[in-house]
C-alpha atoms as a PDB file:
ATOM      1  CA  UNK A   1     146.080 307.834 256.257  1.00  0.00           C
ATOM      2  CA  UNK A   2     146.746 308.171 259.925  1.00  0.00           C
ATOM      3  CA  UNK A   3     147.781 311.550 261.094  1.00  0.00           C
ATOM      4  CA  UNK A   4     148.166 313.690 264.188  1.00  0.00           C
ATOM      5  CA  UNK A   5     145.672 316.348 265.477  1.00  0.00           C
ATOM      6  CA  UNK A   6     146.172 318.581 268.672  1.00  0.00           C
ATOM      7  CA  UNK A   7     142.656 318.424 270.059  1.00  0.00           C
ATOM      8  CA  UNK A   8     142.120 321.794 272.951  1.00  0.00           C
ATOM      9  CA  UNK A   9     138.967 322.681 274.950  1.00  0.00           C
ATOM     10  CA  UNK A  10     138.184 325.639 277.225  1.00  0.00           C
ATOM     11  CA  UNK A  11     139.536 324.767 280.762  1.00  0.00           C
ATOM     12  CA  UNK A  12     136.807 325.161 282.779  1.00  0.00           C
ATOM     13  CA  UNK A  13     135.125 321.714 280.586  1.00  0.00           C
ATOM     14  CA  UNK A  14     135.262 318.965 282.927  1.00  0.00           C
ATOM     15  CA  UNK A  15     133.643 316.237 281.830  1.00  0.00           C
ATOM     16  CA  UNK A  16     134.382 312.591 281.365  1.00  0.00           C
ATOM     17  CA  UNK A  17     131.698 312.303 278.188  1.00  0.00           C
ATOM     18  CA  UNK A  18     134.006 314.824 276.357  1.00  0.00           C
ATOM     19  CA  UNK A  19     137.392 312.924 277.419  1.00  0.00           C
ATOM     20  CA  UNK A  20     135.752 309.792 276.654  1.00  0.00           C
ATOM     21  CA  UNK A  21     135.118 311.126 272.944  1.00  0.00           C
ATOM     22  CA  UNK A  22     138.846 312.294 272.200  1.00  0.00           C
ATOM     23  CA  UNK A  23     139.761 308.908 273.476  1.00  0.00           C
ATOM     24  CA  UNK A  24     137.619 306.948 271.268  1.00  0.00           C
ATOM     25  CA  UNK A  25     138.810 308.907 268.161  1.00  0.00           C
ATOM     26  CA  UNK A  26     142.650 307.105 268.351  1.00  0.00           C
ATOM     27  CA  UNK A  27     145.523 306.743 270.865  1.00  0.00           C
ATOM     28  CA  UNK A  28     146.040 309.482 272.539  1.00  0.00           C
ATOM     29  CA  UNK A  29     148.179 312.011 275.082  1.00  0.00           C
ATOM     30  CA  UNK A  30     147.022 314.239 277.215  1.00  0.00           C
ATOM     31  CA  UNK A  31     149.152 317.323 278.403  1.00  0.00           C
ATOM     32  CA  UNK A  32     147.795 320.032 280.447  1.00  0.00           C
ATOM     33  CA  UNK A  33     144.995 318.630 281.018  1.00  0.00           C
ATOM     34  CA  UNK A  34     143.318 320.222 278.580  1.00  0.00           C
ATOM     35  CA  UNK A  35     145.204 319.706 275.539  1.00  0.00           C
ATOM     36  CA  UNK A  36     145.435 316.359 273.322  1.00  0.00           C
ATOM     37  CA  UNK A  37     147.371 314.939 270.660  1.00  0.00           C
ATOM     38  CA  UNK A  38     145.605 312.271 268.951  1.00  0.00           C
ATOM     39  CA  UNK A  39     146.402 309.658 266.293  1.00  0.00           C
ATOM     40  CA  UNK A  40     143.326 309.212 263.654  1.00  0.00           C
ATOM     41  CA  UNK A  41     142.249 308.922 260.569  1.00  0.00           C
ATOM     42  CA  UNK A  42     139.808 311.475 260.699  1.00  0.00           C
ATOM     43  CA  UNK A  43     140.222 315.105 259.568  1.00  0.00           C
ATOM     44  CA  UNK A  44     139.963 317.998 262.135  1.00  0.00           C
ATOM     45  CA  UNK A  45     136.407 318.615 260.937  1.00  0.00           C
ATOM     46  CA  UNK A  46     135.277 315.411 261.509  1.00  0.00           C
ATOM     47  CA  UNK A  47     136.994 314.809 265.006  1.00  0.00           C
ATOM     48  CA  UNK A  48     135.252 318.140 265.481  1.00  0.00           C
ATOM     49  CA  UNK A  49     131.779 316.656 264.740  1.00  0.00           C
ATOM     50  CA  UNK A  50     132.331 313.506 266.558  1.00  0.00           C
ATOM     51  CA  UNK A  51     133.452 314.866 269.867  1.00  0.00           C
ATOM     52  CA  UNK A  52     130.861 317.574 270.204  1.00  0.00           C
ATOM     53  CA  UNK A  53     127.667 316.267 268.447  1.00  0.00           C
ATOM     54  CA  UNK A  54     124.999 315.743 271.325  1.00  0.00           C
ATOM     55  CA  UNK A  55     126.327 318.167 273.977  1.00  0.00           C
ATOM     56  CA  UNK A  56     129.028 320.140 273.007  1.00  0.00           C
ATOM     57  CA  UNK A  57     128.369 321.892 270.134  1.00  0.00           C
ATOM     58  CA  UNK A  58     128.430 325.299 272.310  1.00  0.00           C
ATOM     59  CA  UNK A  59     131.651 325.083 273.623  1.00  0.00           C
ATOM     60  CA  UNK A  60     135.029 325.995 272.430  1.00  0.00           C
ATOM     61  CA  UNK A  61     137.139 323.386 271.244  1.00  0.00           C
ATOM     62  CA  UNK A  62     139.855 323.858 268.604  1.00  0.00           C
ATOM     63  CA  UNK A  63     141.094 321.305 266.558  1.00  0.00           C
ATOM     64  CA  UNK A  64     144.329 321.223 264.269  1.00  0.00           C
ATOM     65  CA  UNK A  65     146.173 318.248 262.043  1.00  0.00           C
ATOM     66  CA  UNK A  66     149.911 318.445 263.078  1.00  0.00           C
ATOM     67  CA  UNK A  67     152.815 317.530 260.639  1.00  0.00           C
ATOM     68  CA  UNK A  68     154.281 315.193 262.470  1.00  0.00           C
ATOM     69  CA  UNK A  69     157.669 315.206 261.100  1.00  0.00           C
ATOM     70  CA  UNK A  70     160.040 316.968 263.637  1.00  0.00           C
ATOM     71  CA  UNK A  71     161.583 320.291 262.736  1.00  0.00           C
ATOM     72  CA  UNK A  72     158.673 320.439 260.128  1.00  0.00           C
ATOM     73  CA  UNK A  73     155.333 320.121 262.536  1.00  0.00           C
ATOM     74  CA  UNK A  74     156.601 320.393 266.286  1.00  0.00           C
ATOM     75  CA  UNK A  75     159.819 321.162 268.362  1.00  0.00           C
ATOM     76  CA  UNK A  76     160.202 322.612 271.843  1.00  0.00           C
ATOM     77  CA  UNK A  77     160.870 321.092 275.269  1.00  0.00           C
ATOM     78  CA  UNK A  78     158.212 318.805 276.597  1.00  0.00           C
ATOM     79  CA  UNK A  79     158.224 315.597 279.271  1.00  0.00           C
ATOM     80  CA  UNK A  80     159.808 312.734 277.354  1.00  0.00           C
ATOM     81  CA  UNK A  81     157.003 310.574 277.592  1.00  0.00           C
ATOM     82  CA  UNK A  82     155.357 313.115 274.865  1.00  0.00           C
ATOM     83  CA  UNK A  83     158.386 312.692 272.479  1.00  0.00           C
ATOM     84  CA  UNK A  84     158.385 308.978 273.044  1.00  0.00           C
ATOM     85  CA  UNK A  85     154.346 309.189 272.013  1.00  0.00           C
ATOM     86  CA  UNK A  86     155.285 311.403 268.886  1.00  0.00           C
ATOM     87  CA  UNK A  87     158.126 308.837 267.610  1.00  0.00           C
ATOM     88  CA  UNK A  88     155.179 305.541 268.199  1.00  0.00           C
ATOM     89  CA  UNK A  89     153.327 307.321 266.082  1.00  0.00           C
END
């Protein structure tokens, strides 16, 4: 079952191999720069695994599933295109 985790690295990682791996793991939005919402099948753990195996395993990334009905999982005041991501989901 598809579901939504918010996928966040420290800042000061800038690296295309690590961007590259959060985009291969579903479709995806960026915010921040440094913070991702991502559509998968995978849990957290194994997003975890696949995105830093062979590289990253020292660096801090945090990775959480997101209910993704509204009022229940998210709510605040973001660009629209983010709300118009959530709702494709």
């Amino acid at each position: 079952m598809k579901k939504i985790i918010l996928v966040i690295y420290d800042p000061s990682i800038e690296n295309d191999v690590l961007k590259d791996r959060i985009k291969s793991l579903g479709r995806s939005y960026v915010f921040w720069n440094n913070h991702w919402l991502v559509e998968t099948n995978l849990t957290a753990e194994e997003a975890y695994h696949k995105i830093t195996d062979n590289g990253f395993e020292n660096q801090s990334i945090f990775i959480s599933v997101i209910n993704s009905k509204p009022s229940e999982g998210y709510w605040g005041i973001m660009n629209k295109t983010l709300w118009s991501w959530l709702k494709n989901e």
